[in-house]
PDB file of N, CA and C in Angstrom:
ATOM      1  N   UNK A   1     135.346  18.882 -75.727  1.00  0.00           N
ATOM      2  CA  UNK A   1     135.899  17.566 -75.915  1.00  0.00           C
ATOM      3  C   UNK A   1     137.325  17.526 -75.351  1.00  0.00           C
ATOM      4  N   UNK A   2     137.588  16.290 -74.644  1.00  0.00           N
ATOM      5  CA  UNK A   2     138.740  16.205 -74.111  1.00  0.00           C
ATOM      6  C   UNK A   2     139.885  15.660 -75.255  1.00  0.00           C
ATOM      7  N   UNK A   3     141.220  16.277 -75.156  1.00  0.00           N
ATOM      8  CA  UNK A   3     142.055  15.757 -76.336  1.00  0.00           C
ATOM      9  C   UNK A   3     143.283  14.969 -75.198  1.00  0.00           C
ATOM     10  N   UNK A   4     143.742  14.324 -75.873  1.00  0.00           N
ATOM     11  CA  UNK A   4     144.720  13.059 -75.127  1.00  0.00           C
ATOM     12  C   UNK A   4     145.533  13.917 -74.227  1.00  0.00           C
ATOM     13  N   UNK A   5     146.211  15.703 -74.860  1.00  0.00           N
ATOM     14  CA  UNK A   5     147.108  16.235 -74.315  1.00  0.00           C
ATOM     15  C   UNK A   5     146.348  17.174 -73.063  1.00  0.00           C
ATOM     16  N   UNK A   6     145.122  17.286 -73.419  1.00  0.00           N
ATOM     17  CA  UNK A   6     143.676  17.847 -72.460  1.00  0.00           C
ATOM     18  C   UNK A   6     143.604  17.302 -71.036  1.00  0.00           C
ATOM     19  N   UNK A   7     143.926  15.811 -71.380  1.00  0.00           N
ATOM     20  CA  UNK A   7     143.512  14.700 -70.556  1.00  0.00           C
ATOM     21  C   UNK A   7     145.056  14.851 -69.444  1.00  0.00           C
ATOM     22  N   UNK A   8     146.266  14.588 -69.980  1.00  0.00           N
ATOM     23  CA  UNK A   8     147.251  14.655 -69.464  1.00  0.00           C
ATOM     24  C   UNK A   8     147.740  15.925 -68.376  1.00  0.00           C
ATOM     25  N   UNK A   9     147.097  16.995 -69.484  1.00  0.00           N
ATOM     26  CA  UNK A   9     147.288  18.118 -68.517  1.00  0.00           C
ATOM     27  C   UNK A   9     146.449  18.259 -67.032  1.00  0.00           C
ATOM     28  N   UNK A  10     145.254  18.129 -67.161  1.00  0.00           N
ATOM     29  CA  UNK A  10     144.102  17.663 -65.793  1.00  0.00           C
ATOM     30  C   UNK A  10     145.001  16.961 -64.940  1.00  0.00           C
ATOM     31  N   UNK A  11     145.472  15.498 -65.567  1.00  0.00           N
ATOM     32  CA  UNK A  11     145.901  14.781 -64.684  1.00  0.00           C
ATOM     33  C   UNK A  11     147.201  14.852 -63.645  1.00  0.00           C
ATOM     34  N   UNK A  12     147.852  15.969 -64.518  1.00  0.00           N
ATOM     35  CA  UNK A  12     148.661  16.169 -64.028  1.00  0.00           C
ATOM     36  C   UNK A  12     148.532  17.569 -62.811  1.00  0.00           C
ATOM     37  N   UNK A  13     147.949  18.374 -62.933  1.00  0.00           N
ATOM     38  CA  UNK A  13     147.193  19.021 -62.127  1.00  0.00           C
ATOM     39  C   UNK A  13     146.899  18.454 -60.879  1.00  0.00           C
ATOM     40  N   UNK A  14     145.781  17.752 -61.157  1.00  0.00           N
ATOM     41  CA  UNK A  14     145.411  17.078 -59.983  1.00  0.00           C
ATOM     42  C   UNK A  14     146.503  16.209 -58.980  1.00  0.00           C
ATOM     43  N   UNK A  15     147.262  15.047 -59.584  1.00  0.00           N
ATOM     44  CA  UNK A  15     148.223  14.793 -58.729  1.00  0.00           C
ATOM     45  C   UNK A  15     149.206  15.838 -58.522  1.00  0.00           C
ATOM     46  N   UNK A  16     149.063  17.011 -58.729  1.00  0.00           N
ATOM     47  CA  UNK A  16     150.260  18.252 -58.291  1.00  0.00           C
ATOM     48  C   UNK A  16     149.169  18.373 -56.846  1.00  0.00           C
ATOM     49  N   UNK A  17     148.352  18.314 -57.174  1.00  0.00           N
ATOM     50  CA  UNK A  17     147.012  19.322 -56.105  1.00  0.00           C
ATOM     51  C   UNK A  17     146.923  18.219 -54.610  1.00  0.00           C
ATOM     52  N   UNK A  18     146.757  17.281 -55.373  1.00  0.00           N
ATOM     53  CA  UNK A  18     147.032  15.994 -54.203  1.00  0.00           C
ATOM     54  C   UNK A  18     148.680  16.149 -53.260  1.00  0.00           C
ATOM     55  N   UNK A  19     149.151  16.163 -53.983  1.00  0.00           N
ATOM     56  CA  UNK A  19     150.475  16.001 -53.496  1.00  0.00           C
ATOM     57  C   UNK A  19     150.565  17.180 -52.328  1.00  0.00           C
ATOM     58  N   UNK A  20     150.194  18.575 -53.014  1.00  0.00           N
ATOM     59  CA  UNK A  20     150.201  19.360 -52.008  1.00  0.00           C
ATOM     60  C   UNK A  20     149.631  19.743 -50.830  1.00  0.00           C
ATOM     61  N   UNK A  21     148.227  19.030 -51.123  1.00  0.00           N
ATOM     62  CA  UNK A  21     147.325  18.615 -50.039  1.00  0.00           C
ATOM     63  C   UNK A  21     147.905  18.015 -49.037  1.00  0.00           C
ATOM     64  N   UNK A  22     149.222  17.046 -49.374  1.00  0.00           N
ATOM     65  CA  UNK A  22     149.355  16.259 -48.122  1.00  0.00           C
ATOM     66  C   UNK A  22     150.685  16.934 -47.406  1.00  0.00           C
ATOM     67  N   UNK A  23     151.282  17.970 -47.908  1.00  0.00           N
ATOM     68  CA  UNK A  23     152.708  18.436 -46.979  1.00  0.00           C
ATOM     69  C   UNK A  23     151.968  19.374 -45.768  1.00  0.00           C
ATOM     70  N   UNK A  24     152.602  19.893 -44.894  1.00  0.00           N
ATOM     71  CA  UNK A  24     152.171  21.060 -44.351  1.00  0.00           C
ATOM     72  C   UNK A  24     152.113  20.597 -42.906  1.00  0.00           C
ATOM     73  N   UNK A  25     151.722  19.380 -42.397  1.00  0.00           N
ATOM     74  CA  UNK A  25     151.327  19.384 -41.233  1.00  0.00           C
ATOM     75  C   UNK A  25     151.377  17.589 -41.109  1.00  0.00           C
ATOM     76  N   UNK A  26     151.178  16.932 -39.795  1.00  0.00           N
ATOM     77  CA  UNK A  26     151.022  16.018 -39.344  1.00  0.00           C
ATOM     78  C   UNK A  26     149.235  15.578 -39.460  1.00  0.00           C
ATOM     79  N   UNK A  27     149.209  14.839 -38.729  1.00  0.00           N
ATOM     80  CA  UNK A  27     147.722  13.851 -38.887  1.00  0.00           C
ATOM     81  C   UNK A  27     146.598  14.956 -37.947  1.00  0.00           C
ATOM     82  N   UNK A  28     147.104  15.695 -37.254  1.00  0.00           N
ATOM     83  CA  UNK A  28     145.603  16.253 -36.218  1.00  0.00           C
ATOM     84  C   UNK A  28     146.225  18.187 -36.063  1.00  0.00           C
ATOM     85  N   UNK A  29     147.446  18.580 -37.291  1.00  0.00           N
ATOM     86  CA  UNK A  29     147.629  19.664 -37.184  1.00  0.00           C
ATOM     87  C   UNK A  29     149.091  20.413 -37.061  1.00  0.00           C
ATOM     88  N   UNK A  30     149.789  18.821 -36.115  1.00  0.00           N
ATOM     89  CA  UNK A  30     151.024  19.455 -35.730  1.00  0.00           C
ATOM     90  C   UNK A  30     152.040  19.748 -37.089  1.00  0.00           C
ATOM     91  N   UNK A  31     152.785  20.844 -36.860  1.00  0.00           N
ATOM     92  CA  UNK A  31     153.790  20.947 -38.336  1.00  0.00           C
ATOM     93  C   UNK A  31     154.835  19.729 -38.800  1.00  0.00           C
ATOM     94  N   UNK A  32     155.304  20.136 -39.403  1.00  0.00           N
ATOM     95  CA  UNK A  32     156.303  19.025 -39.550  1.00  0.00           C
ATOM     96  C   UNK A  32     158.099  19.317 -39.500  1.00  0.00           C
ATOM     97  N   UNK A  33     157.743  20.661 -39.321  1.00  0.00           N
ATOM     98  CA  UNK A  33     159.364  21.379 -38.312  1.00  0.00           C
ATOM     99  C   UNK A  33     159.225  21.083 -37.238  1.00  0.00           C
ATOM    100  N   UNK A  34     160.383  21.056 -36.406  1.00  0.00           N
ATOM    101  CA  UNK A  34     160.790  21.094 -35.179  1.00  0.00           C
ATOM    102  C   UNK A  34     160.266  21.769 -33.996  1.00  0.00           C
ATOM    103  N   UNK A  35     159.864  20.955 -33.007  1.00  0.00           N
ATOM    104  CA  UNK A  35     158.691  21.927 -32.029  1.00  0.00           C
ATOM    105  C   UNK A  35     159.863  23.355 -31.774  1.00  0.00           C
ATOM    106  N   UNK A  36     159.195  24.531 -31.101  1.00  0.00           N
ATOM    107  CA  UNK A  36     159.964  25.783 -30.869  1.00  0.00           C
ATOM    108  C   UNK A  36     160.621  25.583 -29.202  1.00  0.00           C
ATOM    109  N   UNK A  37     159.496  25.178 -28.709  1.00  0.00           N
ATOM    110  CA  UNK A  37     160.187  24.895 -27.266  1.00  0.00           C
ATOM    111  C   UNK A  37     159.854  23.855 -26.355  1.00  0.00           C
ATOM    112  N   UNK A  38     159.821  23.020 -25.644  1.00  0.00           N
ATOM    113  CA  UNK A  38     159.773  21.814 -24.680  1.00  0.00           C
ATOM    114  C   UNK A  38     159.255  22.245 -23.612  1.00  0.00           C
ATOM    115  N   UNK A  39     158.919  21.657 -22.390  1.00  0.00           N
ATOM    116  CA  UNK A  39     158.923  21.350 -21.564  1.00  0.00           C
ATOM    117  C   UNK A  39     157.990  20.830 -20.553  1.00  0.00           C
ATOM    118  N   UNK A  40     157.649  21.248 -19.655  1.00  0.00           N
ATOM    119  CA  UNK A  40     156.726  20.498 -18.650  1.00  0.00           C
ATOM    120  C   UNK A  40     155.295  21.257 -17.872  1.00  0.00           C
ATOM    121  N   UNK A  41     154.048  20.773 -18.452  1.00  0.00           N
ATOM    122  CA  UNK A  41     153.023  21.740 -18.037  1.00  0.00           C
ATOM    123  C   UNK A  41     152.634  21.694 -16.431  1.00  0.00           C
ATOM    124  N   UNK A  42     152.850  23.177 -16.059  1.00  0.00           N
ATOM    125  CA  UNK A  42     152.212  23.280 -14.954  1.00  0.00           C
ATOM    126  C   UNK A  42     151.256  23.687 -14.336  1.00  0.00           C
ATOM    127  N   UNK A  43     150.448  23.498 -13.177  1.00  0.00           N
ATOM    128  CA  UNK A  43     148.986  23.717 -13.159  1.00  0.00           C
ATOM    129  C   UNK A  43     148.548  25.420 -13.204  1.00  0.00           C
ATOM    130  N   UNK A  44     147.874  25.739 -13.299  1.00  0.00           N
ATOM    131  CA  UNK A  44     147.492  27.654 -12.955  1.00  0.00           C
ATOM    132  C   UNK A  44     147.860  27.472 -11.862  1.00  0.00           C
ATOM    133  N   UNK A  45     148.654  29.187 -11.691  1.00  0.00           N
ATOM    134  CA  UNK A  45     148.901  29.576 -10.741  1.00  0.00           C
ATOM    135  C   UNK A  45     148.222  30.328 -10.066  1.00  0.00           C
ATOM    136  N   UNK A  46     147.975  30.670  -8.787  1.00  0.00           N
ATOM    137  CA  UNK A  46     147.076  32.310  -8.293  1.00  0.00           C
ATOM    138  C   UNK A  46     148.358  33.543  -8.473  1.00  0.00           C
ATOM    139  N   UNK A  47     149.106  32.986  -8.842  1.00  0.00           N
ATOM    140  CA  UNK A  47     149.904  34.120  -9.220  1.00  0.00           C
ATOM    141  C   UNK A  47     150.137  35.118  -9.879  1.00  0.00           C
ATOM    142  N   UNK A  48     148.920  34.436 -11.283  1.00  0.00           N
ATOM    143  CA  UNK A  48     149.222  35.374 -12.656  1.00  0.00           C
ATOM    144  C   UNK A  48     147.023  35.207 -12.817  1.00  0.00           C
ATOM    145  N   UNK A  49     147.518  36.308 -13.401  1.00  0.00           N
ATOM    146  CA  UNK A  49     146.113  36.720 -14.300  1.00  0.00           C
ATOM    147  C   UNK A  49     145.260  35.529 -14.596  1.00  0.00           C
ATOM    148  N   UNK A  50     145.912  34.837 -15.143  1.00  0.00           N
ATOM    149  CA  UNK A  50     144.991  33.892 -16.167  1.00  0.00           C
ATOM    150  C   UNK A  50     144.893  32.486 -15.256  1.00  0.00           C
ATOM    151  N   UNK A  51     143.848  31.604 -15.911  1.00  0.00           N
ATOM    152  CA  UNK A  51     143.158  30.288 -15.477  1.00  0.00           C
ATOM    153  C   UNK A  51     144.079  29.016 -16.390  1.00  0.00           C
ATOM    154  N   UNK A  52     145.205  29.095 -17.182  1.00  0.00           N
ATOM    155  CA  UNK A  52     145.621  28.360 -18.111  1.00  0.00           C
ATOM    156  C   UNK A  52     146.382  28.008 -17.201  1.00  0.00           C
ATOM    157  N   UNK A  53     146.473  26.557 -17.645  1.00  0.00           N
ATOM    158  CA  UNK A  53     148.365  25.693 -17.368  1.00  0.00           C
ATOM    159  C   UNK A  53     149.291  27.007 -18.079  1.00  0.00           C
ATOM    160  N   UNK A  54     150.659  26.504 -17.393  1.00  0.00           N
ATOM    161  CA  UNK A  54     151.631  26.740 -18.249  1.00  0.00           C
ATOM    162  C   UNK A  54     152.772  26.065 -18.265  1.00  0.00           C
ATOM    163  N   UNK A  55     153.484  26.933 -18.939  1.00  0.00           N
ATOM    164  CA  UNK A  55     154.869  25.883 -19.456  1.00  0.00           C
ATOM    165  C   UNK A  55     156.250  25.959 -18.554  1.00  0.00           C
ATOM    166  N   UNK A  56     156.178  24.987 -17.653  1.00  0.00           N
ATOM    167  CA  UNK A  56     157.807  24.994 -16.967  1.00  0.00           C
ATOM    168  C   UNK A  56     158.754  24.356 -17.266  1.00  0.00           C
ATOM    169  N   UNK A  57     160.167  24.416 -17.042  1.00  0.00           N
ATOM    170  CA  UNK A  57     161.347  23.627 -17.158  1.00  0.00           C
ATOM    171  C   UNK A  57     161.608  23.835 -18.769  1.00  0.00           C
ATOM    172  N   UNK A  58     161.322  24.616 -19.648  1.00  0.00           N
ATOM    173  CA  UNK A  58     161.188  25.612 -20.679  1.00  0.00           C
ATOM    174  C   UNK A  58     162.781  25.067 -21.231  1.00  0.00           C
ATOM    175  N   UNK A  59     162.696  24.465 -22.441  1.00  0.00           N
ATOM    176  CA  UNK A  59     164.190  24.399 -22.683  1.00  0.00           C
ATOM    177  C   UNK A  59     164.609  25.512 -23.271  1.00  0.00           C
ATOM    178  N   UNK A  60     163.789  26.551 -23.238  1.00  0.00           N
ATOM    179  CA  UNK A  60     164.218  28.046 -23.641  1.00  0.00           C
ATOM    180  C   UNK A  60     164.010  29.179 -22.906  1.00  0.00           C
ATOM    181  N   UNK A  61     164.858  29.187 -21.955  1.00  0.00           N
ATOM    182  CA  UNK A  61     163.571  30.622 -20.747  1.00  0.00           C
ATOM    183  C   UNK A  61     163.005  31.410 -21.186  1.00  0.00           C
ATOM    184  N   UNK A  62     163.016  31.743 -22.558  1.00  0.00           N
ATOM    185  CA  UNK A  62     162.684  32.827 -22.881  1.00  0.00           C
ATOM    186  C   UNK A  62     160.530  32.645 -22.775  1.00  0.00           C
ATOM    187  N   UNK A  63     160.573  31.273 -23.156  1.00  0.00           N
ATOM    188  CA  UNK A  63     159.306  30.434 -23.160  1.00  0.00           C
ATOM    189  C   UNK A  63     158.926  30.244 -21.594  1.00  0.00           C
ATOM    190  N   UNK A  64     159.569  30.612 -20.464  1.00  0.00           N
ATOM    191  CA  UNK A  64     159.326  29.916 -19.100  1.00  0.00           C
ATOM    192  C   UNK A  64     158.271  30.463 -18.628  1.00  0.00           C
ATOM    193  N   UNK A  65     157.216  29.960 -18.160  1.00  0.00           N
ATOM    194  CA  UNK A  65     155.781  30.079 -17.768  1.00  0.00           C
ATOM    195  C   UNK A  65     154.900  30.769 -18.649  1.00  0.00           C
ATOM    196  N   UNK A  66     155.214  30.642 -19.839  1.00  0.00           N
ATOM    197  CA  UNK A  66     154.407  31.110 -20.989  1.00  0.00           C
ATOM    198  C   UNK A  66     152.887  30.185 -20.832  1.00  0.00           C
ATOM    199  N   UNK A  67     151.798  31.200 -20.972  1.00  0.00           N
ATOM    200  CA  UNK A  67     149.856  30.456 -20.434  1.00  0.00           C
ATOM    201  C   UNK A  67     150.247  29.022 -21.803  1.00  0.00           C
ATOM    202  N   UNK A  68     149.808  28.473 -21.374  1.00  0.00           N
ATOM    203  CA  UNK A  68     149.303  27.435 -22.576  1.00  0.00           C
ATOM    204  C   UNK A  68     148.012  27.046 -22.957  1.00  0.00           C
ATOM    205  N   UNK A  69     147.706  28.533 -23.403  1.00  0.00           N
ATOM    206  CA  UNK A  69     146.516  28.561 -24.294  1.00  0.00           C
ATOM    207  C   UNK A  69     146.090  28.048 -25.658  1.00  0.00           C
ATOM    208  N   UNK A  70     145.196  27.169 -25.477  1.00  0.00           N
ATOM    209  CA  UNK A  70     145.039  25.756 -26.679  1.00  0.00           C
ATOM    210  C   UNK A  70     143.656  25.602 -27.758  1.00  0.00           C
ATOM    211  N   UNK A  71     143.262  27.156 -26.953  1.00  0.00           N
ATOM    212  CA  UNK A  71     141.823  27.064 -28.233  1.00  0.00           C
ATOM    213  C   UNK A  71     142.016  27.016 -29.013  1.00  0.00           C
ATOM    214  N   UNK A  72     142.689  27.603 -30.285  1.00  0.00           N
ATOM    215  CA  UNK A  72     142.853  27.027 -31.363  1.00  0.00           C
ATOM    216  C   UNK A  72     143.972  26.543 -31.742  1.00  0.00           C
ATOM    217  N   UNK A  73     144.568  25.533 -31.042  1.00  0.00           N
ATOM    218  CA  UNK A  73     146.055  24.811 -31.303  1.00  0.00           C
ATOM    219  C   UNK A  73     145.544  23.283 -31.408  1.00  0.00           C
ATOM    220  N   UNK A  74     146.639  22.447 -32.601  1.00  0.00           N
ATOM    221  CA  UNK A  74     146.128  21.183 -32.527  1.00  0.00           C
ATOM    222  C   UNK A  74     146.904  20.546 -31.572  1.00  0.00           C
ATOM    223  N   UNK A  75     145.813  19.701 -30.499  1.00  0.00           N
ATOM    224  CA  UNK A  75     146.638  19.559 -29.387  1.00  0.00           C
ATOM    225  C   UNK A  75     146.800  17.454 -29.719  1.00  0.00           C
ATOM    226  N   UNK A  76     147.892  17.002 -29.371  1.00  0.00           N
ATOM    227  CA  UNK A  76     147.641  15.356 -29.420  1.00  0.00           C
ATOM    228  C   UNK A  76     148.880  14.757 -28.311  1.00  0.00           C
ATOM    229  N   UNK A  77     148.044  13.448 -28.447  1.00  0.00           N
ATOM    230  CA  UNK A  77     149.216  12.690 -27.291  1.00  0.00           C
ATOM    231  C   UNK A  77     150.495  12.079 -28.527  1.00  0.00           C
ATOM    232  N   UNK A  78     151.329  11.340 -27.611  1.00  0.00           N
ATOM    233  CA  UNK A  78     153.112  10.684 -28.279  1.00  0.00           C
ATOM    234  C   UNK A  78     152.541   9.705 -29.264  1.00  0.00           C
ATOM    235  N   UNK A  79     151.314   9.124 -29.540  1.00  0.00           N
ATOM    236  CA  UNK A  79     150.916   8.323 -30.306  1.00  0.00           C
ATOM    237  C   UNK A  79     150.328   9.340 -31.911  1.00  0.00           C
ATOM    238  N   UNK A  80     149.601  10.629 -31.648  1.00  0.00           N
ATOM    239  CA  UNK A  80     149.563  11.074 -32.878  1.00  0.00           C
ATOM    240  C   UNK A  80     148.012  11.333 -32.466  1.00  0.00           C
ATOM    241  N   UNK A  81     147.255  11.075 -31.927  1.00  0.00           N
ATOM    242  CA  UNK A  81     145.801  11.016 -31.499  1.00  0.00           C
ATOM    243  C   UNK A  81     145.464  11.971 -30.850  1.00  0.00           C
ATOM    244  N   UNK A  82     144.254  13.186 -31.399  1.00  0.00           N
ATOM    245  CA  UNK A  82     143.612  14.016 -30.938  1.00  0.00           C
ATOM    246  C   UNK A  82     143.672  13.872 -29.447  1.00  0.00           C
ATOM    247  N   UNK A  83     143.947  14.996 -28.638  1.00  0.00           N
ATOM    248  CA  UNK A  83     143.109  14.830 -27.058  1.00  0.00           C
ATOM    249  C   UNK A  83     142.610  16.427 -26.744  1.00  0.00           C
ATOM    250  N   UNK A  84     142.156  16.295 -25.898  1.00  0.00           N
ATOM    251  CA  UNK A  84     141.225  17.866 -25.613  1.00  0.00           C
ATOM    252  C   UNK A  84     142.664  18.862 -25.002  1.00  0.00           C
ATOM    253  N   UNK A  85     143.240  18.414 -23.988  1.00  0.00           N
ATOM    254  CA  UNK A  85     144.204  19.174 -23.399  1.00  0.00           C
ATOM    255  C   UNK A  85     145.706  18.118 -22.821  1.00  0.00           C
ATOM    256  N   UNK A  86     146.643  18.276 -22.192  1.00  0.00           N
ATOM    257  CA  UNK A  86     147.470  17.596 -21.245  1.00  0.00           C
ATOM    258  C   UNK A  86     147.174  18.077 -20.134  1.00  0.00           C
ATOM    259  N   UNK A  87     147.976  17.288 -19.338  1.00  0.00           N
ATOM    260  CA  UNK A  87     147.747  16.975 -17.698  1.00  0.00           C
ATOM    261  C   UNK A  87     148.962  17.882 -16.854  1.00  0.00           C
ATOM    262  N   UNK A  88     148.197  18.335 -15.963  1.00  0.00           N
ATOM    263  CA  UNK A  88     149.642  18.820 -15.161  1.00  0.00           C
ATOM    264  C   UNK A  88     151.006  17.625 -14.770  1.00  0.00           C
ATOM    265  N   UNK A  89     152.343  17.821 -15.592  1.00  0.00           N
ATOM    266  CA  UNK A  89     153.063  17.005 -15.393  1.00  0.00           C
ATOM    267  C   UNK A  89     153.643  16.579 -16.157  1.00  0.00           C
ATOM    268  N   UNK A  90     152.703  16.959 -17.753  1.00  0.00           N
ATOM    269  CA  UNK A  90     152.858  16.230 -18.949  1.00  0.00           C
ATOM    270  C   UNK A  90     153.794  16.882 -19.290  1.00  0.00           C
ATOM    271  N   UNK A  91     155.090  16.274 -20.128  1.00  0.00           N
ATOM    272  CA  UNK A  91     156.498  16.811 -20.843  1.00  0.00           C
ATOM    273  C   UNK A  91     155.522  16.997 -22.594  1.00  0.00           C
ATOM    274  N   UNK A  92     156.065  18.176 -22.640  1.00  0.00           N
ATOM    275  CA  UNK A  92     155.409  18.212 -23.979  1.00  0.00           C
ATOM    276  C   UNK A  92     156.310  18.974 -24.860  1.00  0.00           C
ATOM    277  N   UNK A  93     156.036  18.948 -26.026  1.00  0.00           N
ATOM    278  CA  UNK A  93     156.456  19.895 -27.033  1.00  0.00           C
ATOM    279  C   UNK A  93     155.740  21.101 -27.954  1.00  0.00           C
ATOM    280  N   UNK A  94     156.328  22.173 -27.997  1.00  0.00           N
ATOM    281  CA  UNK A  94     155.004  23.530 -28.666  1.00  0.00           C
ATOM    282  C   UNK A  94     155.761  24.002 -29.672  1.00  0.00           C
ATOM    283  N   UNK A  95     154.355  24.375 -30.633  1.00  0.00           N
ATOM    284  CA  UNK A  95     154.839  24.961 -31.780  1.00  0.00           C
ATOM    285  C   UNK A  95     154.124  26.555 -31.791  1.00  0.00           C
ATOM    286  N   UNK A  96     155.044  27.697 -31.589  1.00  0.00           N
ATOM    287  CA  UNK A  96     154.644  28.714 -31.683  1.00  0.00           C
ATOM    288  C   UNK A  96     154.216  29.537 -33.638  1.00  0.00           C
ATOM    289  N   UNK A  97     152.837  29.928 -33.042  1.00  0.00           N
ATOM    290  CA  UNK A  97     153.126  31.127 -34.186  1.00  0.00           C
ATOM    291  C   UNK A  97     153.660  31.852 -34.783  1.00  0.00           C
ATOM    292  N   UNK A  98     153.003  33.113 -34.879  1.00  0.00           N
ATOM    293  CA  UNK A  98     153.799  34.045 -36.091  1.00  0.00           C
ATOM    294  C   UNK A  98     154.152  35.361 -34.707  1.00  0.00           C
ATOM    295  N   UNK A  99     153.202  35.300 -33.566  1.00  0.00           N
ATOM    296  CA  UNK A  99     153.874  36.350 -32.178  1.00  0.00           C
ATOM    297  C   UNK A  99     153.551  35.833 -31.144  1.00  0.00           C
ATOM    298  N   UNK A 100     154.299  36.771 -30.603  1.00  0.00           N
ATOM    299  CA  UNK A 100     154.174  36.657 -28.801  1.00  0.00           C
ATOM    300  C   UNK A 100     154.211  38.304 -28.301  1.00  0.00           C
ATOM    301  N   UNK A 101     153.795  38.102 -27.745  1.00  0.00           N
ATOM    302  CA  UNK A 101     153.377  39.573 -26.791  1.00  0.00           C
ATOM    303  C   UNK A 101     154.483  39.622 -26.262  1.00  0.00           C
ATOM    304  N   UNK A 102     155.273  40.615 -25.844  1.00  0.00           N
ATOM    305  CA  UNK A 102     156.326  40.607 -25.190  1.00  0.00           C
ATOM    306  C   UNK A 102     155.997  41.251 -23.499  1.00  0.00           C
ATOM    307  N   UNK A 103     155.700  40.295 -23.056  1.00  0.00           N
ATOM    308  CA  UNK A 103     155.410  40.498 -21.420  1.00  0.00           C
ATOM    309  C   UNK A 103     156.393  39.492 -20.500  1.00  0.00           C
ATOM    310  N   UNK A 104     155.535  39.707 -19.216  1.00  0.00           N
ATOM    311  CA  UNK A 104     156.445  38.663 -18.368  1.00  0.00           C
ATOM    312  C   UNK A 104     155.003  38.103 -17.499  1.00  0.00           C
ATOM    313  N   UNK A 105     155.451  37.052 -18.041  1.00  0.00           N
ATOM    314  CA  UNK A 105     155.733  35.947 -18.776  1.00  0.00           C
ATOM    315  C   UNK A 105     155.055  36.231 -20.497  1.00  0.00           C
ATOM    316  N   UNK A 106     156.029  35.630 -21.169  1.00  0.00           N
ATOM    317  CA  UNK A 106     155.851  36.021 -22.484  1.00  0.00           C
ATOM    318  C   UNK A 106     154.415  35.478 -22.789  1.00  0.00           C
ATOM    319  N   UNK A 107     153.748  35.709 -23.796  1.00  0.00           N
ATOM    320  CA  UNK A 107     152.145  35.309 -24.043  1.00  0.00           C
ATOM    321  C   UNK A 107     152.192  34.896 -25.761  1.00  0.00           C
ATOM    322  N   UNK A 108     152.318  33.667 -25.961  1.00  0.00           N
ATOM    323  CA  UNK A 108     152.533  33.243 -27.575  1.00  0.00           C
ATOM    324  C   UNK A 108     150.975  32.968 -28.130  1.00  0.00           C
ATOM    325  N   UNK A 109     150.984  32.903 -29.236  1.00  0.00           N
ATOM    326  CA  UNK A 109     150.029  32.174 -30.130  1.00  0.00           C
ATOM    327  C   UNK A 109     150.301  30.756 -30.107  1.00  0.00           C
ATOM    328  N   UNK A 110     149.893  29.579 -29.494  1.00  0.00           N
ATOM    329  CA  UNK A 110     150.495  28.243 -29.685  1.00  0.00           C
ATOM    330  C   UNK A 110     149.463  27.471 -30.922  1.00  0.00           C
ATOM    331  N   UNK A 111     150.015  27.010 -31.734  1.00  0.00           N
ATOM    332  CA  UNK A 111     149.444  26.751 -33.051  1.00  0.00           C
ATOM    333  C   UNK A 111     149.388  25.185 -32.726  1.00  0.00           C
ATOM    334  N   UNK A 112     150.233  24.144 -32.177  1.00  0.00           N
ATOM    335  CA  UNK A 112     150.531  22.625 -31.538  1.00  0.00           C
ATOM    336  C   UNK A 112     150.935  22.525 -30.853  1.00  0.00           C
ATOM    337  N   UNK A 113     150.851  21.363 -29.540  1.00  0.00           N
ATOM    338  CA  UNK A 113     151.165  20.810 -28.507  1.00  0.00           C
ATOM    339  C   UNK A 113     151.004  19.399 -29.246  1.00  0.00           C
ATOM    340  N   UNK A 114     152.360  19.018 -28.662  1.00  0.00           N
ATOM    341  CA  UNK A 114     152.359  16.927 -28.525  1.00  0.00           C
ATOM    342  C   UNK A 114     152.863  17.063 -27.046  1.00  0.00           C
ATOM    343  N   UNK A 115     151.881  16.122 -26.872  1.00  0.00           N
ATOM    344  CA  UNK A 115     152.470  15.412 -25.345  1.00  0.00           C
ATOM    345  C   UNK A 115     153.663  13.981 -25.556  1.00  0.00           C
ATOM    346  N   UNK A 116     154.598  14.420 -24.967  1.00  0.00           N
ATOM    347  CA  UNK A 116     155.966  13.012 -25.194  1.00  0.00           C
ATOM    348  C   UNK A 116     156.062  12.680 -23.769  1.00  0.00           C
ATOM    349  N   UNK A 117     155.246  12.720 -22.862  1.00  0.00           N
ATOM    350  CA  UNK A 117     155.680  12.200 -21.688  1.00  0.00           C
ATOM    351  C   UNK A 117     155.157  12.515 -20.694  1.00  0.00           C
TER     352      UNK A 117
END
């Protein structure tokens, strides 16, 4: 049997549980800190190993031609809306993981991409 103070406690639970449900992230994944680095995707190169865009004009060199590998990153356009990938050209913003490989060109975990431009 539920008692009045039974009842209060649940309820209060639950809107704790709700509440926390909703911090953590944006509408399709992205966080809600500050992207890690900027800049402008460019097409694969025959230069490097891999078949991925990557990231130029890097407002961090340390990020400059890092692959922009997006399988499991939530990727969206400046409006907030799912898209499969960006376009060579697109100004974007990335949110790195928890590593990066330390190579050249560095190789991150990218967790979000927004496209701003």
């Amino acid at each position: 049997m539920l008692t009045p103070m039974r009842t209060r406690t649940l309820t209060t639970v639950a809107a704790v549980g709700l509440l926390l449900a909703g911090c953590g992230s944006g509408g399709t994944g992205v966080p809600l800190r500050a992207a890690d680095v900027t800049g402008v995707v460019a097409a694969p190169s025959a230069d490097l190993p891999w078949d991925e865009p990557s990231l130029s004009q890097a407002s961090d060199a340390y990020y400059e031609g890092m692959p922009l590998r997006l399988t499991d990153a939530a990727v969206e356009d400046a409006d907030g809306n799912e898209i499969d990938a960006p376009a060579e050209g697109d100004t974007v913003e990335v949110w790195i993981g928890d590593g990066c490989a330390e190579s050249s060109p560095v190789q991150c975990e990218i967790v979000a991409l927004r496209v701003t431009g």
